[in-house]
Protein backbone atom coordinates (compact mmCIF):
# COMPACT_ATOMS: atom_id res chain seq x y z
CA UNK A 1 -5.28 -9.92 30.24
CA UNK A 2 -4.25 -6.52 31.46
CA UNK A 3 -2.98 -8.27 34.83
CA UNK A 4 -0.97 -10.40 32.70
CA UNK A 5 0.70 -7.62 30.72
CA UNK A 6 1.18 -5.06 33.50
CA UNK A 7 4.88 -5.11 33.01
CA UNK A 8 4.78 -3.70 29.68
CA UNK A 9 5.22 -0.43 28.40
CA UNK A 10 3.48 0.96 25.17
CA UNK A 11 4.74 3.57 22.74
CA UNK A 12 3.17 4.98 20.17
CA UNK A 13 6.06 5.92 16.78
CA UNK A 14 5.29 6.53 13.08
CA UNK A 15 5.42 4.09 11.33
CA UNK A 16 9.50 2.52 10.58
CA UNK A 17 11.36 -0.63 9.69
CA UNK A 18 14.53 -1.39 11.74
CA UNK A 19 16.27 -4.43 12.62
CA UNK A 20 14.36 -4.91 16.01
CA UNK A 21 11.06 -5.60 14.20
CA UNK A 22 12.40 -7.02 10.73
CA UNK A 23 14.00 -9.85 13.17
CA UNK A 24 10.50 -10.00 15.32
CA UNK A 25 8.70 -10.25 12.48
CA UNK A 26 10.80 -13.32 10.49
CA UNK A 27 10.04 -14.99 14.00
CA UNK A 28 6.51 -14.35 14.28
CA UNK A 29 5.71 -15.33 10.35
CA UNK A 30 7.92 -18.75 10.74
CA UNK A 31 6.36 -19.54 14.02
CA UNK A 32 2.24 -18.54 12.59
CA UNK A 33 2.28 -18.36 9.07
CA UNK A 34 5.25 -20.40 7.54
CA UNK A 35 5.23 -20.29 3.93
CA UNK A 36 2.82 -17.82 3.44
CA UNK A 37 4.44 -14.79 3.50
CA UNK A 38 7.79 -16.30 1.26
CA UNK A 39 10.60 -18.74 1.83
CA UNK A 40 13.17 -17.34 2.03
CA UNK A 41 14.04 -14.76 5.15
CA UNK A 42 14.99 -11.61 2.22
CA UNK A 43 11.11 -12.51 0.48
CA UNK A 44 9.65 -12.35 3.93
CA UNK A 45 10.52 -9.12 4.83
CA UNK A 46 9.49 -8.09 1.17
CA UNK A 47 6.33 -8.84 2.32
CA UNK A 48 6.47 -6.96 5.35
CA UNK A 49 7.44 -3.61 3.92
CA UNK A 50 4.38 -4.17 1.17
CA UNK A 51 2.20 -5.58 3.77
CA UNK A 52 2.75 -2.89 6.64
CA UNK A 53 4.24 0.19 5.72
CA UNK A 54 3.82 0.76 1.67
CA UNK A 55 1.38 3.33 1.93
CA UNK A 56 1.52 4.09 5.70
CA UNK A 57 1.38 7.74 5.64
CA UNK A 58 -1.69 8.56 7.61
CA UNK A 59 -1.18 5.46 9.83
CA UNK A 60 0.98 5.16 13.90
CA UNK A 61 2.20 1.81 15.37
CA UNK A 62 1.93 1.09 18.71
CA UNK A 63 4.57 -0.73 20.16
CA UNK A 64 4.48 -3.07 23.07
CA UNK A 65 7.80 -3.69 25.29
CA UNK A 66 9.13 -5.76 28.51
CA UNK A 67 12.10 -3.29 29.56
CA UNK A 68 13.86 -2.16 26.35
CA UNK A 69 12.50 -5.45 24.09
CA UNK A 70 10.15 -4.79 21.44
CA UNK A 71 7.78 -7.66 22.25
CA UNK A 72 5.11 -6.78 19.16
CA UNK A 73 3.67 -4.14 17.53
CA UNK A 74 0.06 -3.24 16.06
CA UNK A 75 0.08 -1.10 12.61
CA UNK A 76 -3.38 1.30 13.15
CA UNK A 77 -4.63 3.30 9.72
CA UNK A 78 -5.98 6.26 11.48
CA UNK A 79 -8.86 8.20 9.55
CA UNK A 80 -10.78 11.36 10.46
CA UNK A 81 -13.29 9.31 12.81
CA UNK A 82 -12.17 5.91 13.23
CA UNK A 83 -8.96 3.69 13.53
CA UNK A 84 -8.08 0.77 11.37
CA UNK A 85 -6.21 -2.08 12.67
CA UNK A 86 -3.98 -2.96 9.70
CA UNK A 87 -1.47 -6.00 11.00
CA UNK A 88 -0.53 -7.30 14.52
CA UNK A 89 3.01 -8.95 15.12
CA UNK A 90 4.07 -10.47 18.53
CA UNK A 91 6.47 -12.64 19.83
CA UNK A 92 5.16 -16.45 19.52
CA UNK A 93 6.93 -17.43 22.80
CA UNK A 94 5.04 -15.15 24.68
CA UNK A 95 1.63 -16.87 23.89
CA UNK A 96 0.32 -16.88 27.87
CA UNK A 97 -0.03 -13.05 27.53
CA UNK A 98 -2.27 -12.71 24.98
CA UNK A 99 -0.29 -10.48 23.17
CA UNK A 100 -2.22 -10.30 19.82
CA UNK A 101 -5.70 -9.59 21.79
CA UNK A 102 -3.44 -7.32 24.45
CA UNK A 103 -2.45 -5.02 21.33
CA UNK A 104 -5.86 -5.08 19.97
CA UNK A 105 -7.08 -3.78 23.14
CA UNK A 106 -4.41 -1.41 23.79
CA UNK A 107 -5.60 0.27 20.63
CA UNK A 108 -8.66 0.39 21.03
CA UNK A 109 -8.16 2.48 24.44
CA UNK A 110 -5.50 4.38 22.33
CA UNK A 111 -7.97 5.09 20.34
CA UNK A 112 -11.06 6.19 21.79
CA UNK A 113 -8.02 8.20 24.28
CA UNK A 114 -7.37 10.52 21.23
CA UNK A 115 -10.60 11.30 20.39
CA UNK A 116 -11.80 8.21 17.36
CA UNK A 117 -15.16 7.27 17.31
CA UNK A 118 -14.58 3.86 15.30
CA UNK A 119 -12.29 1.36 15.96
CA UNK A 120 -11.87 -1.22 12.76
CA UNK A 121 -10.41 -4.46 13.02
CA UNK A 122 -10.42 -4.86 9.69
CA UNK A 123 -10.99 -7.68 7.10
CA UNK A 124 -13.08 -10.47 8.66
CA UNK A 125 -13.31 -13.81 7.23
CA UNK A 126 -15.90 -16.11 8.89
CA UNK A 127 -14.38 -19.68 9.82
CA UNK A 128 -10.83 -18.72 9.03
CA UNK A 129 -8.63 -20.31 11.95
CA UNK A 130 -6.53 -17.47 11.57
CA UNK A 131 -9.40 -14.79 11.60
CA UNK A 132 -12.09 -15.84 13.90
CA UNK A 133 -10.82 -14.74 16.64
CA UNK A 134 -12.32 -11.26 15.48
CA UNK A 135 -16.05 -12.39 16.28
CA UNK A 136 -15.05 -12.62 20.35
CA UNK A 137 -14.82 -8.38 20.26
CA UNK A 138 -18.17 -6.71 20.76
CA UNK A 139 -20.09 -4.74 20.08
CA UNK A 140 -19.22 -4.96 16.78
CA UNK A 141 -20.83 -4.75 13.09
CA UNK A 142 -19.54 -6.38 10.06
CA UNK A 143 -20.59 -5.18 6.20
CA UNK A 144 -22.93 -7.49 4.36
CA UNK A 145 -21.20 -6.53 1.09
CA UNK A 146 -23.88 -8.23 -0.95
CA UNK A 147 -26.52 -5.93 0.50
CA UNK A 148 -24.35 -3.12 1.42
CA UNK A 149 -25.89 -2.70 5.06
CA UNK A 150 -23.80 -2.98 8.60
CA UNK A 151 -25.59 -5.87 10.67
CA UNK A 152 -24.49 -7.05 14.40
CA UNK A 153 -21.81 -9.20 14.12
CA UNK A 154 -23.96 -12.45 15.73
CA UNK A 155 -26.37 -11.53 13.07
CA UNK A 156 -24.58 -11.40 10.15
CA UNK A 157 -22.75 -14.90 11.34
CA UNK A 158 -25.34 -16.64 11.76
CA UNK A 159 -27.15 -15.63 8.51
CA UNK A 160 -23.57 -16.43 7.02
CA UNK A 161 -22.95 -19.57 8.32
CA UNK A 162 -27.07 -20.77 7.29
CA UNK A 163 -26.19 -19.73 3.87
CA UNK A 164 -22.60 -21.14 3.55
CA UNK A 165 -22.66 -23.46 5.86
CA UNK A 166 -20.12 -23.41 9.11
CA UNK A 167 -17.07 -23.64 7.32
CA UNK A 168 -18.07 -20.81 4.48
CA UNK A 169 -17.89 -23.46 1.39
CA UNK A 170 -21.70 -24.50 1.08
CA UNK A 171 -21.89 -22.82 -1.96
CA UNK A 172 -18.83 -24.16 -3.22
CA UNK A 173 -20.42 -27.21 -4.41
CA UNK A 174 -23.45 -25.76 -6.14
């Protein structure tokens, strides 16, 4: 992956809207998640302002480029210890790079670079097509909310899946 992506640069800004991203994003949400995020191009980036940067003030994007175009971005949450990855956008036409799990791992060396002890990928839904990818990065540990305690990730999915079954709606039907 890194071979892949050695002609990129990364920067690291605060966190801002401008027409570079708001046009990156439209293309990334039509091209991933079309529908979900609104219809109509002005409800879309609604939801990206609410979505990335309401609330942003302890939080740093880094930015990903091939000369001077802004091929995607990651939104981190940075706390005293440990660095939350908010939301990931990336150019859908670059999919042989890897850019989603390139910006993950950019962070995460970002991260641990400037002194964090935690990196957080943030909310994890088992069996979600659009989410599952998250289980491939270990070590990791994921919260077992109804007993409050951090379990290995391979643990606490397969404990999941033997109570809700593989595609998380077991219980659904009882």
């Amino acid at each position: 992956m890194i071979k892949k992506n050695n002609d990129l640069t990364l920067k690291i800004s605060l966190p801002l809207i401008d027409a570079e991203k708001k046009n990156l994003y439209l293309k990334y949400q039509k091209s991933r998640h079309e529908g979900s995020y609104g219809e109509s191009e002005s409800e879309i980036l609604k939801n990206m302002k609410f979505q990335m940067y309401e609330g942003s003030n302890n939080s740093t994007e880094l930015l990903l480029y091939k000369k001077d175009i802004l091929l995607g971005w990651i939104l981190l949450d940075l706390g005293l210890e440990t660095v939350s990855a908010v939301y990931s956008v990336f150019d859908p036409e670059e999919s042989k790079r890897s850019l989603g799990n390139f910006l993950i791992l950019s962070s995460i060396l970002w991260a641990k670079e400037n002194g964090f002890k935690e990196f957080q990928l943030g909310l994890f839904l088992p069996g979600h097509p659009k989410m599952d990818y998250k289980k491939n990065w270990r070590p990791s540990e994921i919260l077992d909310r109804s007993t409050g305690v951090w379990k290995e990730s391979g643990s606490f999915l397969s404990d999941y899946i033997l109570e809700n079954g593989p595609n998380g709606d077991k219980r659904a039907g009882t």
